[in-house]
C-alpha atoms as a PDB file:
ATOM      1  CA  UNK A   1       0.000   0.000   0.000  1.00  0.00           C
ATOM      2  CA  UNK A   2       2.736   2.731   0.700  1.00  0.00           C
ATOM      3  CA  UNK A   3       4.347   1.874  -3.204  1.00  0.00           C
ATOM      4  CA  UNK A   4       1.511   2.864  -4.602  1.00  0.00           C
ATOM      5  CA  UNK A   5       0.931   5.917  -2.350  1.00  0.00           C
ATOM      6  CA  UNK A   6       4.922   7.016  -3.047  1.00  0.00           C
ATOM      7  CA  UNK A   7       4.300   6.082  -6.663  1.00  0.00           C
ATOM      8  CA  UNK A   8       0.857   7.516  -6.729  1.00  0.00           C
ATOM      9  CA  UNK A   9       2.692  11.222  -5.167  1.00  0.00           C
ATOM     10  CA  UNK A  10       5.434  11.199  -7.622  1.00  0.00           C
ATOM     11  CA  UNK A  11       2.651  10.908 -10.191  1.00  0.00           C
ATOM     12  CA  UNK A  12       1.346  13.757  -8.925  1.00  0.00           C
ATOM     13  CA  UNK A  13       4.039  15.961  -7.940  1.00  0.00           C
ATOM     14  CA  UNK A  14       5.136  15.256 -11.833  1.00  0.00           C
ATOM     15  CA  UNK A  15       2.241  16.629 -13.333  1.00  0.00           C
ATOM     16  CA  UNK A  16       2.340  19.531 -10.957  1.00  0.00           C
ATOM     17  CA  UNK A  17       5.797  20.281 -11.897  1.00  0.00           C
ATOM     18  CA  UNK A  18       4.826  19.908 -15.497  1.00  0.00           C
ATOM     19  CA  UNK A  19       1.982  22.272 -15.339  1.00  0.00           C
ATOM     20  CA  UNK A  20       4.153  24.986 -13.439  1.00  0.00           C
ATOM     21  CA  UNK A  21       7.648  24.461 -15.992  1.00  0.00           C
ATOM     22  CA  UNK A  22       4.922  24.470 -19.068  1.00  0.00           C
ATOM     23  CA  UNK A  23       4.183  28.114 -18.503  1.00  0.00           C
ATOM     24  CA  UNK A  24       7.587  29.589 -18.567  1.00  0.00           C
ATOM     25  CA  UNK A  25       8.001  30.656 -21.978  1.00  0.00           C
ATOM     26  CA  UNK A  26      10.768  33.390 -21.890  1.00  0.00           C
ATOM     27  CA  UNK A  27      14.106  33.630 -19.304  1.00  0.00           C
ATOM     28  CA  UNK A  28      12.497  36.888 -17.829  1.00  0.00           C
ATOM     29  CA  UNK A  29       9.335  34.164 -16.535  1.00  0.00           C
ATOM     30  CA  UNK A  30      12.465  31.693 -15.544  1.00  0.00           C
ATOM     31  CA  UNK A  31      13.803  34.698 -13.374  1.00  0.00           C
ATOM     32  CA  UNK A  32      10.948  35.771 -11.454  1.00  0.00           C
ATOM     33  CA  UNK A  33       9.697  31.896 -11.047  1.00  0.00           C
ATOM     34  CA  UNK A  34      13.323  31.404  -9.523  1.00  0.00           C
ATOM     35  CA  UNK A  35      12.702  34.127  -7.600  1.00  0.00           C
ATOM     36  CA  UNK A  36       9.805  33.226  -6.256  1.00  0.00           C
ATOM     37  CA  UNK A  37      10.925  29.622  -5.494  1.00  0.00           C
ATOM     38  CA  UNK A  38      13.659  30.589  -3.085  1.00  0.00           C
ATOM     39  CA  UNK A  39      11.404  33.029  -0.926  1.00  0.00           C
ATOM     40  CA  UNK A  40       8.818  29.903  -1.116  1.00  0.00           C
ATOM     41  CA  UNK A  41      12.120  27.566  -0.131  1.00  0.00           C
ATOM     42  CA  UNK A  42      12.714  30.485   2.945  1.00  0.00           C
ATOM     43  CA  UNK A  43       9.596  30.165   3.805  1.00  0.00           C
ATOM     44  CA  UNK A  44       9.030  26.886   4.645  1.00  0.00           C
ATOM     45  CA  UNK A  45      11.907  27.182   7.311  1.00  0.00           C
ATOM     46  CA  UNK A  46      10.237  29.499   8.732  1.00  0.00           C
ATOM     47  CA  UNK A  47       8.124  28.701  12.128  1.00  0.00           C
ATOM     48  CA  UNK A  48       5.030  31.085  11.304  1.00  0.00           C
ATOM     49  CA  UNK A  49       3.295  28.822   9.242  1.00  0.00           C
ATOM     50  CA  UNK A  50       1.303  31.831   7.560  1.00  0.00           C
ATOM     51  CA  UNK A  51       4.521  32.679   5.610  1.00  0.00           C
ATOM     52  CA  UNK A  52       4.649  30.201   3.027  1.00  0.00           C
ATOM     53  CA  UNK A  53       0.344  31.168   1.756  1.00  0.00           C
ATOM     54  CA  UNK A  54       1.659  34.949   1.880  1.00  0.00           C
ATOM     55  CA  UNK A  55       4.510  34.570  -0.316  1.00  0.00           C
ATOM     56  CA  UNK A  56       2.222  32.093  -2.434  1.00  0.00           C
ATOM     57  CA  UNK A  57       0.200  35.213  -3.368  1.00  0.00           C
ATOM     58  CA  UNK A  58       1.873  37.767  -2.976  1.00  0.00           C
ATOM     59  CA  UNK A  59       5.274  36.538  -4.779  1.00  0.00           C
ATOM     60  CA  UNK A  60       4.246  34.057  -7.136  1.00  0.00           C
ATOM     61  CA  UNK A  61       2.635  34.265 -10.774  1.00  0.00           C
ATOM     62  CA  UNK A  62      -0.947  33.814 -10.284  1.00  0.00           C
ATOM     63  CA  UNK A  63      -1.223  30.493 -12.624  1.00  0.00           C
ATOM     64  CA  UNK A  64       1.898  28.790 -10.611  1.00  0.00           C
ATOM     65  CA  UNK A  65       0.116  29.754  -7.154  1.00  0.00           C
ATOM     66  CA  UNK A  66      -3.106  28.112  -8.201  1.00  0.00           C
ATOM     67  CA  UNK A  67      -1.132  25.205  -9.312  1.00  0.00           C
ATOM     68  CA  UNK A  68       0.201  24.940  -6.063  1.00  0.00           C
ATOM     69  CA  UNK A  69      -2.743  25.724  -3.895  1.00  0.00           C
ATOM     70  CA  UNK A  70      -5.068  23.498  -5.918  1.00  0.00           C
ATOM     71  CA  UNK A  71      -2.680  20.429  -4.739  1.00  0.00           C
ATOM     72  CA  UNK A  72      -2.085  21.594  -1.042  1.00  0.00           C
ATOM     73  CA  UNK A  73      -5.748  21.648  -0.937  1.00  0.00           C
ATOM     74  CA  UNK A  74      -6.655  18.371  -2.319  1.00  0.00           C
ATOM     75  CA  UNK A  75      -4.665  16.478   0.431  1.00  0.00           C
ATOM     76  CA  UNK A  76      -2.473  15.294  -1.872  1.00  0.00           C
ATOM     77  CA  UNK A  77       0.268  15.491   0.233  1.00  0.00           C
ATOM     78  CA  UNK A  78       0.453  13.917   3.802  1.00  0.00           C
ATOM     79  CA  UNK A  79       3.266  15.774   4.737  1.00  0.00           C
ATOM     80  CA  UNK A  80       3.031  19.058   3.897  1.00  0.00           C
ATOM     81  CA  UNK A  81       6.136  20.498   4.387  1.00  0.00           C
ATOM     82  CA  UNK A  82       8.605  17.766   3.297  1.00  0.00           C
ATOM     83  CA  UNK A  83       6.104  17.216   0.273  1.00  0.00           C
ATOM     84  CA  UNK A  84       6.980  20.920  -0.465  1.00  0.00           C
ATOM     85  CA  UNK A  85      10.614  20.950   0.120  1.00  0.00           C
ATOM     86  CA  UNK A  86      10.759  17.869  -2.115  1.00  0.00           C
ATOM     87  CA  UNK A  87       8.379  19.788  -4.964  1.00  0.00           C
ATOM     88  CA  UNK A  88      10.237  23.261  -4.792  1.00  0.00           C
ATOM     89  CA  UNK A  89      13.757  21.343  -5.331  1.00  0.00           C
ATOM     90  CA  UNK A  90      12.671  19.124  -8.500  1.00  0.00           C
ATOM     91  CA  UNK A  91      11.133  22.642  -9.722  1.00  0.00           C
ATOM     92  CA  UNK A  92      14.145  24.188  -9.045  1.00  0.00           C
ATOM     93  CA  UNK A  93      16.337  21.061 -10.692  1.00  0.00           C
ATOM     94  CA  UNK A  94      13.550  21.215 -14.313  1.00  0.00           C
ATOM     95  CA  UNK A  95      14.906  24.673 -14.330  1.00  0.00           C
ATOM     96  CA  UNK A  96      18.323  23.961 -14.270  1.00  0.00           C
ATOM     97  CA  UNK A  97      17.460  21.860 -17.315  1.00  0.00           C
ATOM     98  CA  UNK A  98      16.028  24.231 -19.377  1.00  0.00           C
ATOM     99  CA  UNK A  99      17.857  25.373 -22.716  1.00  0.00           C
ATOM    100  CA  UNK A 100      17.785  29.024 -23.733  1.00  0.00           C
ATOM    101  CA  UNK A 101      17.165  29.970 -27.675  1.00  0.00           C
ATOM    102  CA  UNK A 102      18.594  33.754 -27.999  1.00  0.00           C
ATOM    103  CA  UNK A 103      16.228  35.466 -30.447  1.00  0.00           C
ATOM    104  CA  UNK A 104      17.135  39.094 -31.381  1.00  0.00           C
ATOM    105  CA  UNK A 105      14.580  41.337 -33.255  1.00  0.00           C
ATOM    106  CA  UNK A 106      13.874  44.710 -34.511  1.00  0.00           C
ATOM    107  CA  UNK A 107      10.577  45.070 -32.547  1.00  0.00           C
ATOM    108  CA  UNK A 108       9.150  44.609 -28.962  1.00  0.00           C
ATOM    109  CA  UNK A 109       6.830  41.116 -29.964  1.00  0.00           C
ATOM    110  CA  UNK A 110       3.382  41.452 -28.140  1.00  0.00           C
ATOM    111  CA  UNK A 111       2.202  38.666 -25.229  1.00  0.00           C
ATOM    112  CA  UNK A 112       0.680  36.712 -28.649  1.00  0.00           C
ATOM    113  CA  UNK A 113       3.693  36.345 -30.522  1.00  0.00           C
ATOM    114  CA  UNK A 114       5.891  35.159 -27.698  1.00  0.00           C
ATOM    115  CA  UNK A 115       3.340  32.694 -27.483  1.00  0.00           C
ATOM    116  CA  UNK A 116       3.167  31.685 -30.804  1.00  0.00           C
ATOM    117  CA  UNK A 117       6.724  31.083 -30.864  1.00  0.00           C
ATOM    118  CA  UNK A 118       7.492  29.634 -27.542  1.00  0.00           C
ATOM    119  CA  UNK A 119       4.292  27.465 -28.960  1.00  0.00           C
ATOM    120  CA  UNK A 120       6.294  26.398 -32.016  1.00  0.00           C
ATOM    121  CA  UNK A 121       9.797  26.321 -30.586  1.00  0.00           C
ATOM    122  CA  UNK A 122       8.779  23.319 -27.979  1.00  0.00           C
ATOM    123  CA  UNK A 123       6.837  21.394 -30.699  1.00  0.00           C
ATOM    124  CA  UNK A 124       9.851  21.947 -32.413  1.00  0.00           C
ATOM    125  CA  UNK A 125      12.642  21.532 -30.337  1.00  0.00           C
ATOM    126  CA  UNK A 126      11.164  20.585 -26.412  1.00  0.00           C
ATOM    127  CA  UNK A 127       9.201  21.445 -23.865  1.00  0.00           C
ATOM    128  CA  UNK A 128      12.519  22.483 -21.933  1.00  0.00           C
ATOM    129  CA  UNK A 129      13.174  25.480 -24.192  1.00  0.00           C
ATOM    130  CA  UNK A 130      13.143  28.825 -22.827  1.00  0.00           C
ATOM    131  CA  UNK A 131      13.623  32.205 -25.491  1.00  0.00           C
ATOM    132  CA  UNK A 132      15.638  35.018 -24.199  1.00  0.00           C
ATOM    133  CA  UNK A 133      14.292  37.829 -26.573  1.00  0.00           C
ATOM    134  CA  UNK A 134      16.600  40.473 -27.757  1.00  0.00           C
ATOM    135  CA  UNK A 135      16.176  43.363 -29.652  1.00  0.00           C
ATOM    136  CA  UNK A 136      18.568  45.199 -32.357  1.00  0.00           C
ATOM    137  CA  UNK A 137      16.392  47.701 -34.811  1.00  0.00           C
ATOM    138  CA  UNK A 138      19.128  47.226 -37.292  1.00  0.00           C
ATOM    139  CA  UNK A 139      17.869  43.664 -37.963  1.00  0.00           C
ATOM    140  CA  UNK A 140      15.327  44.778 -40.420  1.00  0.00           C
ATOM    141  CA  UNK A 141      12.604  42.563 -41.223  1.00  0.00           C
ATOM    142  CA  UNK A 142      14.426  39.756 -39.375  1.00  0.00           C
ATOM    143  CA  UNK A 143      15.874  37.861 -36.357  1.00  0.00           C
ATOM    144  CA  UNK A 144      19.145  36.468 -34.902  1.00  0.00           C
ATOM    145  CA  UNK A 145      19.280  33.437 -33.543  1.00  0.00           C
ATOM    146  CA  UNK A 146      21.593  31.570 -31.481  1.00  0.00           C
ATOM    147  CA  UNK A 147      20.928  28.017 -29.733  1.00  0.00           C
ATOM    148  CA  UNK A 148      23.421  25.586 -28.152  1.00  0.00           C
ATOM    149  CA  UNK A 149      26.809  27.360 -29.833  1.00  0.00           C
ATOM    150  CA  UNK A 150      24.999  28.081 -33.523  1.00  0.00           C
ATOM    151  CA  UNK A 151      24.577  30.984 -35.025  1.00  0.00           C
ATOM    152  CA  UNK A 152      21.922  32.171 -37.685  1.00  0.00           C
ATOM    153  CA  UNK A 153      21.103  35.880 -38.798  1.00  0.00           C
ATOM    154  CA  UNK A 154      17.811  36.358 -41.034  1.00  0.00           C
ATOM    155  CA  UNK A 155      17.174  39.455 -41.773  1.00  0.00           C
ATOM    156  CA  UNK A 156      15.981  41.162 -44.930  1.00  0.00           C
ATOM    157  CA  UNK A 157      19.098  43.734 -45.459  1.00  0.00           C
ATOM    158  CA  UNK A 158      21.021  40.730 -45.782  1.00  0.00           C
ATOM    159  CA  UNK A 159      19.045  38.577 -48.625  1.00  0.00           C
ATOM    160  CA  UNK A 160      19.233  41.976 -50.538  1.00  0.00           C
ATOM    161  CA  UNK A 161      22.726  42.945 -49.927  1.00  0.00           C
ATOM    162  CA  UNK A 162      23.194  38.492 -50.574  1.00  0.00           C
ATOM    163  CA  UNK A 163      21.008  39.023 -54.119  1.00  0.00           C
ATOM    164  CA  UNK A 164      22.696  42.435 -55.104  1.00  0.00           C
ATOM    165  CA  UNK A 165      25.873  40.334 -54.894  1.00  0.00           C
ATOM    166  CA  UNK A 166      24.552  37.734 -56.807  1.00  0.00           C
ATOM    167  CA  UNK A 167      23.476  40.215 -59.278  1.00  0.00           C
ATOM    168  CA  UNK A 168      25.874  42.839 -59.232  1.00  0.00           C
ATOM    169  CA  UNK A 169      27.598  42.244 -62.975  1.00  0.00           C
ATOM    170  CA  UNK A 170      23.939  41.872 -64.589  1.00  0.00           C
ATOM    171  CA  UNK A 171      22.640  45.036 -62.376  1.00  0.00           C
ATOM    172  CA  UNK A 172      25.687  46.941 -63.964  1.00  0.00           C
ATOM    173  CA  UNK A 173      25.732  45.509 -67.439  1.00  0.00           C
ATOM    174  CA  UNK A 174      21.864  47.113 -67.402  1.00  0.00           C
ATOM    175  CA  UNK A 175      22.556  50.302 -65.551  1.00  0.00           C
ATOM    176  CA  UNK A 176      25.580  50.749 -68.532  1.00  0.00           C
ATOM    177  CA  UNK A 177      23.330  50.179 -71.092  1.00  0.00           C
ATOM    178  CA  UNK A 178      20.319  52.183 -69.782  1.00  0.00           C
ATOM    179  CA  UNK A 179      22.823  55.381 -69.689  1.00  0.00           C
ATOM    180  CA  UNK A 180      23.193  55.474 -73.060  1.00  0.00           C
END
Protein backbone atom coordinates (compact mmCIF):
# COMPACT_ATOMS: atom_id res chain seq x y z
CA UNK A 1 0.00 0.00 0.00
CA UNK A 2 2.74 2.73 0.70
CA UNK A 3 4.35 1.87 -3.20
CA UNK A 4 1.51 2.86 -4.60
CA UNK A 5 0.93 5.92 -2.35
CA UNK A 6 4.92 7.02 -3.05
CA UNK A 7 4.30 6.08 -6.66
CA UNK A 8 0.86 7.52 -6.73
CA UNK A 9 2.69 11.22 -5.17
CA UNK A 10 5.43 11.20 -7.62
CA UNK A 11 2.65 10.91 -10.19
CA UNK A 12 1.35 13.76 -8.93
CA UNK A 13 4.04 15.96 -7.94
CA UNK A 14 5.14 15.26 -11.83
CA UNK A 15 2.24 16.63 -13.33
CA UNK A 16 2.34 19.53 -10.96
CA UNK A 17 5.80 20.28 -11.90
CA UNK A 18 4.83 19.91 -15.50
CA UNK A 19 1.98 22.27 -15.34
CA UNK A 20 4.15 24.99 -13.44
CA UNK A 21 7.65 24.46 -15.99
CA UNK A 22 4.92 24.47 -19.07
CA UNK A 23 4.18 28.11 -18.50
CA UNK A 24 7.59 29.59 -18.57
CA UNK A 25 8.00 30.66 -21.98
CA UNK A 26 10.77 33.39 -21.89
CA UNK A 27 14.11 33.63 -19.30
CA UNK A 28 12.50 36.89 -17.83
CA UNK A 29 9.34 34.16 -16.54
CA UNK A 30 12.47 31.69 -15.54
CA UNK A 31 13.80 34.70 -13.37
CA UNK A 32 10.95 35.77 -11.45
CA UNK A 33 9.70 31.90 -11.05
CA UNK A 34 13.32 31.40 -9.52
CA UNK A 35 12.70 34.13 -7.60
CA UNK A 36 9.81 33.23 -6.26
CA UNK A 37 10.92 29.62 -5.49
CA UNK A 38 13.66 30.59 -3.08
CA UNK A 39 11.40 33.03 -0.93
CA UNK A 40 8.82 29.90 -1.12
CA UNK A 41 12.12 27.57 -0.13
CA UNK A 42 12.71 30.49 2.94
CA UNK A 43 9.60 30.16 3.80
CA UNK A 44 9.03 26.89 4.64
CA UNK A 45 11.91 27.18 7.31
CA UNK A 46 10.24 29.50 8.73
CA UNK A 47 8.12 28.70 12.13
CA UNK A 48 5.03 31.08 11.30
CA UNK A 49 3.29 28.82 9.24
CA UNK A 50 1.30 31.83 7.56
CA UNK A 51 4.52 32.68 5.61
CA UNK A 52 4.65 30.20 3.03
CA UNK A 53 0.34 31.17 1.76
CA UNK A 54 1.66 34.95 1.88
CA UNK A 55 4.51 34.57 -0.32
CA UNK A 56 2.22 32.09 -2.43
CA UNK A 57 0.20 35.21 -3.37
CA UNK A 58 1.87 37.77 -2.98
CA UNK A 59 5.27 36.54 -4.78
CA UNK A 60 4.25 34.06 -7.14
CA UNK A 61 2.64 34.26 -10.77
CA UNK A 62 -0.95 33.81 -10.28
CA UNK A 63 -1.22 30.49 -12.62
CA UNK A 64 1.90 28.79 -10.61
CA UNK A 65 0.12 29.75 -7.15
CA UNK A 66 -3.11 28.11 -8.20
CA UNK A 67 -1.13 25.21 -9.31
CA UNK A 68 0.20 24.94 -6.06
CA UNK A 69 -2.74 25.72 -3.90
CA UNK A 70 -5.07 23.50 -5.92
CA UNK A 71 -2.68 20.43 -4.74
CA UNK A 72 -2.09 21.59 -1.04
CA UNK A 73 -5.75 21.65 -0.94
CA UNK A 74 -6.65 18.37 -2.32
CA UNK A 75 -4.66 16.48 0.43
CA UNK A 76 -2.47 15.29 -1.87
CA UNK A 77 0.27 15.49 0.23
CA UNK A 78 0.45 13.92 3.80
CA UNK A 79 3.27 15.77 4.74
CA UNK A 80 3.03 19.06 3.90
CA UNK A 81 6.14 20.50 4.39
CA UNK A 82 8.61 17.77 3.30
CA UNK A 83 6.10 17.22 0.27
CA UNK A 84 6.98 20.92 -0.47
CA UNK A 85 10.61 20.95 0.12
CA UNK A 86 10.76 17.87 -2.11
CA UNK A 87 8.38 19.79 -4.96
CA UNK A 88 10.24 23.26 -4.79
CA UNK A 89 13.76 21.34 -5.33
CA UNK A 90 12.67 19.12 -8.50
CA UNK A 91 11.13 22.64 -9.72
CA UNK A 92 14.14 24.19 -9.04
CA UNK A 93 16.34 21.06 -10.69
CA UNK A 94 13.55 21.21 -14.31
CA UNK A 95 14.91 24.67 -14.33
CA UNK A 96 18.32 23.96 -14.27
CA UNK A 97 17.46 21.86 -17.31
CA UNK A 98 16.03 24.23 -19.38
CA UNK A 99 17.86 25.37 -22.72
CA UNK A 100 17.79 29.02 -23.73
CA UNK A 101 17.16 29.97 -27.67
CA UNK A 102 18.59 33.75 -28.00
CA UNK A 103 16.23 35.47 -30.45
CA UNK A 104 17.14 39.09 -31.38
CA UNK A 105 14.58 41.34 -33.26
CA UNK A 106 13.87 44.71 -34.51
CA UNK A 107 10.58 45.07 -32.55
CA UNK A 108 9.15 44.61 -28.96
CA UNK A 109 6.83 41.12 -29.96
CA UNK A 110 3.38 41.45 -28.14
CA UNK A 111 2.20 38.67 -25.23
CA UNK A 112 0.68 36.71 -28.65
CA UNK A 113 3.69 36.34 -30.52
CA UNK A 114 5.89 35.16 -27.70
CA UNK A 115 3.34 32.69 -27.48
CA UNK A 116 3.17 31.68 -30.80
CA UNK A 117 6.72 31.08 -30.86
CA UNK A 118 7.49 29.63 -27.54
CA UNK A 119 4.29 27.47 -28.96
CA UNK A 120 6.29 26.40 -32.02
CA UNK A 121 9.80 26.32 -30.59
CA UNK A 122 8.78 23.32 -27.98
CA UNK A 123 6.84 21.39 -30.70
CA UNK A 124 9.85 21.95 -32.41
CA UNK A 125 12.64 21.53 -30.34
CA UNK A 126 11.16 20.58 -26.41
CA UNK A 127 9.20 21.45 -23.87
CA UNK A 128 12.52 22.48 -21.93
CA UNK A 129 13.17 25.48 -24.19
CA UNK A 130 13.14 28.83 -22.83
CA UNK A 131 13.62 32.20 -25.49
CA UNK A 132 15.64 35.02 -24.20
CA UNK A 133 14.29 37.83 -26.57
CA UNK A 134 16.60 40.47 -27.76
CA UNK A 135 16.18 43.36 -29.65
CA UNK A 136 18.57 45.20 -32.36
CA UNK A 137 16.39 47.70 -34.81
CA UNK A 138 19.13 47.23 -37.29
CA UNK A 139 17.87 43.66 -37.96
CA UNK A 140 15.33 44.78 -40.42
CA UNK A 141 12.60 42.56 -41.22
CA UNK A 142 14.43 39.76 -39.38
CA UNK A 143 15.87 37.86 -36.36
CA UNK A 144 19.15 36.47 -34.90
CA UNK A 145 19.28 33.44 -33.54
CA UNK A 146 21.59 31.57 -31.48
CA UNK A 147 20.93 28.02 -29.73
CA UNK A 148 23.42 25.59 -28.15
CA UNK A 149 26.81 27.36 -29.83
CA UNK A 150 25.00 28.08 -33.52
CA UNK A 151 24.58 30.98 -35.03
CA UNK A 152 21.92 32.17 -37.68
CA UNK A 153 21.10 35.88 -38.80
CA UNK A 154 17.81 36.36 -41.03
CA UNK A 155 17.17 39.45 -41.77
CA UNK A 156 15.98 41.16 -44.93
CA UNK A 157 19.10 43.73 -45.46
CA UNK A 158 21.02 40.73 -45.78
CA UNK A 159 19.04 38.58 -48.63
CA UNK A 160 19.23 41.98 -50.54
CA UNK A 161 22.73 42.95 -49.93
CA UNK A 162 23.19 38.49 -50.57
CA UNK A 163 21.01 39.02 -54.12
CA UNK A 164 22.70 42.44 -55.10
CA UNK A 165 25.87 40.33 -54.89
CA UNK A 166 24.55 37.73 -56.81
CA UNK A 167 23.48 40.21 -59.28
CA UNK A 168 25.87 42.84 -59.23
CA UNK A 169 27.60 42.24 -62.97
CA UNK A 170 23.94 41.87 -64.59
CA UNK A 171 22.64 45.04 -62.38
CA UNK A 172 25.69 46.94 -63.96
CA UNK A 173 25.73 45.51 -67.44
CA UNK A 174 21.86 47.11 -67.40
CA UNK A 175 22.56 50.30 -65.55
CA UNK A 176 25.58 50.75 -68.53
CA UNK A 177 23.33 50.18 -71.09
CA UNK A 178 20.32 52.18 -69.78
CA UNK A 179 22.82 55.38 -69.69
CA UNK A 180 23.19 55.47 -73.06
Amino acid sequence: MEVYCAAGLLIIMQDIISRIVQDIRTEQDMKMLRSAIGRLEESLYRADANTFEEILKTHVPKEIADIIQEEERSGTFEEKREALKKMIETIKKKLDECESIKIDIAFEPSEATVEKVSEWLRKEIGESVVLDIGHDRSLLGGARIMYRGKYKEYALANMINDVLRRERLRIMEEVKSGKQ
